[in-house]
C-alpha atoms as a PDB file:
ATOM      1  CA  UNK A   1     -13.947  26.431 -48.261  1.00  0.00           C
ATOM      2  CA  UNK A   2     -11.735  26.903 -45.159  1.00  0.00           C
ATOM      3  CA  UNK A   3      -7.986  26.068 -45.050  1.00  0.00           C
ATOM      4  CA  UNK A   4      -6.725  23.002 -42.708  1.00  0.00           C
ATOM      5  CA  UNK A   5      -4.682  26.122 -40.972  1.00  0.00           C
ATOM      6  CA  UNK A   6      -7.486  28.364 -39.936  1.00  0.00           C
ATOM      7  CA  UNK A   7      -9.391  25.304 -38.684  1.00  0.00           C
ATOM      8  CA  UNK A   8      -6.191  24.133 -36.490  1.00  0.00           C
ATOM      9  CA  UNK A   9      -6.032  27.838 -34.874  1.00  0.00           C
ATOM     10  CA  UNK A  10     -10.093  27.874 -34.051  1.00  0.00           C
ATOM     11  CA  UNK A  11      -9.390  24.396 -32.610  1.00  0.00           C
ATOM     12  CA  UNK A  12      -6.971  25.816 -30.439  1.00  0.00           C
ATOM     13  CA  UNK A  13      -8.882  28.787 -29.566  1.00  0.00           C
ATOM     14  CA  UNK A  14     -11.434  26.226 -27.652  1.00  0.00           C
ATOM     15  CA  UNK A  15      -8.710  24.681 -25.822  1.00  0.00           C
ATOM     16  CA  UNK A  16      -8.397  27.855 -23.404  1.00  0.00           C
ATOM     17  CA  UNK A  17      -9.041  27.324 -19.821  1.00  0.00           C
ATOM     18  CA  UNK A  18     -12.375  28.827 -18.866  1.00  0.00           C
ATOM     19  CA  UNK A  19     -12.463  29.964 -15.184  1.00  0.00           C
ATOM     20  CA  UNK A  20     -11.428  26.422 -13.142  1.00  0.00           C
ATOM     21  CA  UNK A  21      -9.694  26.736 -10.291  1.00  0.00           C
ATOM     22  CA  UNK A  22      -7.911  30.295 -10.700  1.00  0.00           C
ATOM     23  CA  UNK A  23      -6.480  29.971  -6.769  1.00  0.00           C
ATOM     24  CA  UNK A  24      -4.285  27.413  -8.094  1.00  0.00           C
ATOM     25  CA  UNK A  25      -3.923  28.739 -11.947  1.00  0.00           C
ATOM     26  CA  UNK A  26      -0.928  30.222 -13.242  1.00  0.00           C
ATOM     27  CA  UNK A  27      -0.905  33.566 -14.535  1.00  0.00           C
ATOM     28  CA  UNK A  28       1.486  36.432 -16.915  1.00  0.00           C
ATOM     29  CA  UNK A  29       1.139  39.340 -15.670  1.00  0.00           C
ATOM     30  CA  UNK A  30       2.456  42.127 -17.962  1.00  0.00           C
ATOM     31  CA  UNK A  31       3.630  44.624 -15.333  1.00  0.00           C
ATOM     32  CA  UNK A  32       5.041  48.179 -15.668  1.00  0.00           C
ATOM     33  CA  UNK A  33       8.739  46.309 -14.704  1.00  0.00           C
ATOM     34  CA  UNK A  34       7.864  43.285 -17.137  1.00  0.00           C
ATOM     35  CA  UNK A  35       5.892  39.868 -16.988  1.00  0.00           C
ATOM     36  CA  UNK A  36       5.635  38.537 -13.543  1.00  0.00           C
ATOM     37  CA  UNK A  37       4.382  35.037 -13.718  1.00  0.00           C
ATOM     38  CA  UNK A  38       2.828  32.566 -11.205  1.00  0.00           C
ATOM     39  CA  UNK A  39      -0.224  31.660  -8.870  1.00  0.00           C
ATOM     40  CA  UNK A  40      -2.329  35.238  -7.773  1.00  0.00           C
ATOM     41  CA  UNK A  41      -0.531  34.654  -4.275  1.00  0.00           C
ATOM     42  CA  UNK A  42       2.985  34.864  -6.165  1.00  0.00           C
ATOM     43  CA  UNK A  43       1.985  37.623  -7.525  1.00  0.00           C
ATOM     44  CA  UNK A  44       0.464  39.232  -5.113  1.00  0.00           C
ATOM     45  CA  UNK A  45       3.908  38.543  -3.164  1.00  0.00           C
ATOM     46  CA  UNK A  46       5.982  39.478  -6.165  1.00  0.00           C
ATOM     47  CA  UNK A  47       4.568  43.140  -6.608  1.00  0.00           C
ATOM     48  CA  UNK A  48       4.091  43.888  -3.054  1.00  0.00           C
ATOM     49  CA  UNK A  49       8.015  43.572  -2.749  1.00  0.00           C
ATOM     50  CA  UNK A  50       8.560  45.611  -5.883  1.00  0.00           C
ATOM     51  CA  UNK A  51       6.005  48.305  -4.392  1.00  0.00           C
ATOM     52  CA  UNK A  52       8.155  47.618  -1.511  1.00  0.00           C
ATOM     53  CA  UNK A  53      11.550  48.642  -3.241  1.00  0.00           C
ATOM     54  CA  UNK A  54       9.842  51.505  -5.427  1.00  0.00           C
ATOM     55  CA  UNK A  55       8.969  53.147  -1.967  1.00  0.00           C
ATOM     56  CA  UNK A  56      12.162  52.532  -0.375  1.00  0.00           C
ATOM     57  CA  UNK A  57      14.308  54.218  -3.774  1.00  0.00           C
ATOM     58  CA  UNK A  58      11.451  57.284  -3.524  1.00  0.00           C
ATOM     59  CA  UNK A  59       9.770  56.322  -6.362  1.00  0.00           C
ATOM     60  CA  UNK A  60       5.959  56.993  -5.810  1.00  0.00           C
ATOM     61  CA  UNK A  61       4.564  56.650  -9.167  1.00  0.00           C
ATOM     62  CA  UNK A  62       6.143  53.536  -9.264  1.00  0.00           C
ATOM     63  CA  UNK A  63       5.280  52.485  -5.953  1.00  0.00           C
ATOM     64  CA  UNK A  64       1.544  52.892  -6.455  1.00  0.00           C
ATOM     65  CA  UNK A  65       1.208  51.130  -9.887  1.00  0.00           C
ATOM     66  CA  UNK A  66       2.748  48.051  -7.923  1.00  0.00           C
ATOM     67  CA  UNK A  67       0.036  48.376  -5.102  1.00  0.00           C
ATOM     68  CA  UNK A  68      -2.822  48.985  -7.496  1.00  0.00           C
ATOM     69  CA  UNK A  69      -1.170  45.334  -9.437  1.00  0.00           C
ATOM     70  CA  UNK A  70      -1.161  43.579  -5.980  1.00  0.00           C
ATOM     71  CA  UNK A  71      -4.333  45.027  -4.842  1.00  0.00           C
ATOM     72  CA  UNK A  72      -5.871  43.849  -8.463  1.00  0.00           C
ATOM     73  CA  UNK A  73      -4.664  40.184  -8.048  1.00  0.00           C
ATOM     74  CA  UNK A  74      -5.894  40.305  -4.269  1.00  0.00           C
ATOM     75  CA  UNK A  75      -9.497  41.230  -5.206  1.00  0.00           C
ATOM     76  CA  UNK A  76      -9.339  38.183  -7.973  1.00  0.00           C
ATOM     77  CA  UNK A  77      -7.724  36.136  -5.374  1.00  0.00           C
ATOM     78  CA  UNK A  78     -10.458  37.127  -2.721  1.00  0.00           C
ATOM     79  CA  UNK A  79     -13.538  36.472  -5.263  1.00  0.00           C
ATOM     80  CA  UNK A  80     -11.945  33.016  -6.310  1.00  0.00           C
ATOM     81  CA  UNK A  81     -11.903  31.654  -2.526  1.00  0.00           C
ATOM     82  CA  UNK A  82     -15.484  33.588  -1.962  1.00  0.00           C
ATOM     83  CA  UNK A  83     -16.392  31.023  -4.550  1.00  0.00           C
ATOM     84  CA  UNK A  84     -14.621  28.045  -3.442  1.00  0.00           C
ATOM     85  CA  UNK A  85     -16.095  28.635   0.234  1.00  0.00           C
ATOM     86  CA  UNK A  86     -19.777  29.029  -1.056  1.00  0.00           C
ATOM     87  CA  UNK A  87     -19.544  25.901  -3.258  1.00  0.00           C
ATOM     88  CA  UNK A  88     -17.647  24.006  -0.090  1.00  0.00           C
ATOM     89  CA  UNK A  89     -20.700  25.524   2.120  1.00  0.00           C
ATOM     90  CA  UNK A  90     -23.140  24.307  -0.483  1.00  0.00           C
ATOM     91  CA  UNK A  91     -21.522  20.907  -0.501  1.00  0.00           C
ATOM     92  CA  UNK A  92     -21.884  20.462   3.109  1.00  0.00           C
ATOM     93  CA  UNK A  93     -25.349  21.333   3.219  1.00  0.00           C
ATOM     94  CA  UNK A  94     -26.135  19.077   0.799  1.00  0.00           C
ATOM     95  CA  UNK A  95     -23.940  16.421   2.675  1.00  0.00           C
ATOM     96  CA  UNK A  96     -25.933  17.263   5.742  1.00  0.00           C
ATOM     97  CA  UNK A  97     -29.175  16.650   4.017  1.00  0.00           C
ATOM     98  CA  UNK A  98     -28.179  13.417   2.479  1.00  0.00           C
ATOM     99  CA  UNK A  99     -27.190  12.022   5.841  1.00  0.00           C
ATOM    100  CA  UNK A 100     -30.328  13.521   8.411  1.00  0.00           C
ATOM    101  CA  UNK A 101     -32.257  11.140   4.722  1.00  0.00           C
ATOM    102  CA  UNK A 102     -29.647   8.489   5.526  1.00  0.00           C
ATOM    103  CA  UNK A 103     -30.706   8.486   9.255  1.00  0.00           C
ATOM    104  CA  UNK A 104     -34.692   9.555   9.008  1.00  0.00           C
ATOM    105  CA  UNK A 105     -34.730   6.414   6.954  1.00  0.00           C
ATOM    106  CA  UNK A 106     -32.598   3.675   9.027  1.00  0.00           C
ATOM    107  CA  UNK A 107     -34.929   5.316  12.137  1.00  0.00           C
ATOM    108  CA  UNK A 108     -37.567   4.220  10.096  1.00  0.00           C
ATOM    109  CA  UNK A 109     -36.640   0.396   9.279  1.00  0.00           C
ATOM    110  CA  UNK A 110     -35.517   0.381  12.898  1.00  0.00           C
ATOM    111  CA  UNK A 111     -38.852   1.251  14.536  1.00  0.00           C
ATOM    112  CA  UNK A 112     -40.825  -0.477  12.109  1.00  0.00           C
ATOM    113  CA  UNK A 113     -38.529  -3.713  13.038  1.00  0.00           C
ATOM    114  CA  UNK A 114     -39.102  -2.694  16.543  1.00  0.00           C
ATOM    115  CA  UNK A 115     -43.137  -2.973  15.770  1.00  0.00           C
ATOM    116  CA  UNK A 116     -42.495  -6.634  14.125  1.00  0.00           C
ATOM    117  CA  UNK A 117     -40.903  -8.226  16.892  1.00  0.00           C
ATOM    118  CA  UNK A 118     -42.943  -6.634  19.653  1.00  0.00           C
ATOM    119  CA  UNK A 119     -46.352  -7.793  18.420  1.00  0.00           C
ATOM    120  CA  UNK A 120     -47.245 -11.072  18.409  1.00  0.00           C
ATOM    121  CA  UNK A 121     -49.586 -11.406  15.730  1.00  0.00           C
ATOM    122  CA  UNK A 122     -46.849 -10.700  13.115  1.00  0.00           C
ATOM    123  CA  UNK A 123     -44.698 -13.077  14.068  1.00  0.00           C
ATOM    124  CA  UNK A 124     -44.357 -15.925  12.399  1.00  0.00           C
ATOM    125  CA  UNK A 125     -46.770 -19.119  13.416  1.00  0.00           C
ATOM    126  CA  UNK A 126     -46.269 -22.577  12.780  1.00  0.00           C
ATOM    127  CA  UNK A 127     -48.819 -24.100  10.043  1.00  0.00           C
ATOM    128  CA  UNK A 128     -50.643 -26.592  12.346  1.00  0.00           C
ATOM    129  CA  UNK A 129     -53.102 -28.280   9.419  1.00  0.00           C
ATOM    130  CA  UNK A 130     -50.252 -30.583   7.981  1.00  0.00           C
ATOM    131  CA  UNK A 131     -49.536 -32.566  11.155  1.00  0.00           C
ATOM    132  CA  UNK A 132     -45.869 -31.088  11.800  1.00  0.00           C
ATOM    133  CA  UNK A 133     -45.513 -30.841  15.380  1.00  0.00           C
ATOM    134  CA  UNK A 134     -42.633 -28.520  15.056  1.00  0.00           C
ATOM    135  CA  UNK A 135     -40.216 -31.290  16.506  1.00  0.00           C
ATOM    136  CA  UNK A 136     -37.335 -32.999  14.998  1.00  0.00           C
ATOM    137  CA  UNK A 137     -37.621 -36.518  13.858  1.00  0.00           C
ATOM    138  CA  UNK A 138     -35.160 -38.902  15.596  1.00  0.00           C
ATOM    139  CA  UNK A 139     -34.299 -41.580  12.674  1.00  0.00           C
ATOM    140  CA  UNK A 140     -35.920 -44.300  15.252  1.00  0.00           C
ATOM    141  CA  UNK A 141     -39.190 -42.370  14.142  1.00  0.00           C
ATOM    142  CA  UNK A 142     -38.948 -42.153  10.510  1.00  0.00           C
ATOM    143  CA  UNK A 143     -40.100 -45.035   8.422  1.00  0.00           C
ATOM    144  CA  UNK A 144     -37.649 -46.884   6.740  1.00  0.00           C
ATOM    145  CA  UNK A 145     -37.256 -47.122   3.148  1.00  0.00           C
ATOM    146  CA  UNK A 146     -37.114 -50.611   1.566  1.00  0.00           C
ATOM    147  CA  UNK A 147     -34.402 -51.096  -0.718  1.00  0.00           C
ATOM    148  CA  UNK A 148     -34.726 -52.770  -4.262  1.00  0.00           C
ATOM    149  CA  UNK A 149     -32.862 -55.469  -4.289  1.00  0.00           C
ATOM    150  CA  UNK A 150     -30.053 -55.647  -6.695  1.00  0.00           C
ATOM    151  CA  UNK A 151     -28.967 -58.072  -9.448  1.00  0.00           C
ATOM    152  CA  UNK A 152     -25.954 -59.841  -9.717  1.00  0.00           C
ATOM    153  CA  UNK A 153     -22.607 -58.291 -10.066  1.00  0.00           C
ATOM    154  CA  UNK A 154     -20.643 -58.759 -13.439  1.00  0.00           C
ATOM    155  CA  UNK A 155     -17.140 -60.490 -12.588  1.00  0.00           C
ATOM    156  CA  UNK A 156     -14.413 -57.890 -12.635  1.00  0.00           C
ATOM    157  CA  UNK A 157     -11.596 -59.107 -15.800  1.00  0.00           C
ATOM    158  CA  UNK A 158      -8.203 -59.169 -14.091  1.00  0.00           C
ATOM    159  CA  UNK A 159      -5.831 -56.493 -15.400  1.00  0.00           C
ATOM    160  CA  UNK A 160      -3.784 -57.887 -18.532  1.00  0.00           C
ATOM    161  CA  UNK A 161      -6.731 -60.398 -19.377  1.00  0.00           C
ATOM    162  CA  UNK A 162      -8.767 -59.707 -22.695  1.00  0.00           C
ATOM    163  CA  UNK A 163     -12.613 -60.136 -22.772  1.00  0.00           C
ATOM    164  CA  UNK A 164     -13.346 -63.263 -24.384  1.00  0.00           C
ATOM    165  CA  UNK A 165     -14.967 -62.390 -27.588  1.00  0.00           C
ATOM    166  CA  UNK A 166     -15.547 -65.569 -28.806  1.00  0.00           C
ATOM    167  CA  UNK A 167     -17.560 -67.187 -25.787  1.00  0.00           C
ATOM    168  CA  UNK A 168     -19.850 -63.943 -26.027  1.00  0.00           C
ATOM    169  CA  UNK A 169     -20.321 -64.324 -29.751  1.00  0.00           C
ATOM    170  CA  UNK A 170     -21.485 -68.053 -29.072  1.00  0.00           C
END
């Protein structure tokens, strides 16, 4: 059976970053002059103004393990935006296509709206078999409807009075 601590440093194993976005990703470096920490273009910076100094002060050994660090994080730096370009490019494209669908298809309901209104045996006729002429009726036209006549009204109770129980009950 494992222990509770050997599971809790696996977990954390898993948690690592894997790949992402390394043009913005923060990195240690473990240089020959120490850690140098930051994005690859900090670095990059960083070591070519160490390989800079280690020129200047005649150190050449020195010099040249600072180009070969800078040159290092330029190559990663170069692949990452290689990357980042083809999967922009590839987005376009596939932008592109979506939109010439987009269009090919409005065209489409366009031209076949086009064909609907221009020919007159799809457009819409008026039924003539149930005697509508297709004009309004004026109300002088329509037939009136008689009215059932009504029954008498109940008398309204004034407000305060009581209904009389006792002439009901009679």
């Amino acid at each position: 059976m494992r222990s509770s601590k050997s599971r809790s440093r696996n977990k954390n194993r898993n948690n690592r970053p894997s790949g992402g976005n390394i043009i913005n990703r923060v990195f240690d470096s473990s240089g020959p002059d120490g850690k140098v920490r930051g994005t690859p273009q900090q670095i990059i910076e960083k070591y070519n103004q160490l390989h800079r100094d280690a020129f200047l002060s005649g150190d050449r050994v020195d010099a040249e393990n600072f180009a070969q660090h800078a040159e290092h994080y330029t190559r990663l730096l170069a692949e990452a935006q290689r990357e980042v370009d083809a999967k922009r490019e590839e987005q376009e494209e596939e932008n592109r296509r979506r939109q010439a669908e987009r269009d090919r298809e409005r065209a489409e309901r366009l031209k076949a709206q086009e064909e609907a209104s221009n020919d007159p045996a799809q457009a819409d006729q008026p039924d003539t078999d149930d005697g509508d002429s297709g004009l309004v009726d004026t109300p002088e036209e329509k037939p009136r409807r008689e009215r059932k006549p009504r029954g008498p009204r109940k008398p309204r109770q004034a407000q305060g009075e009581m209904p009389e129980a006792s002439e009901a009950a009679e």
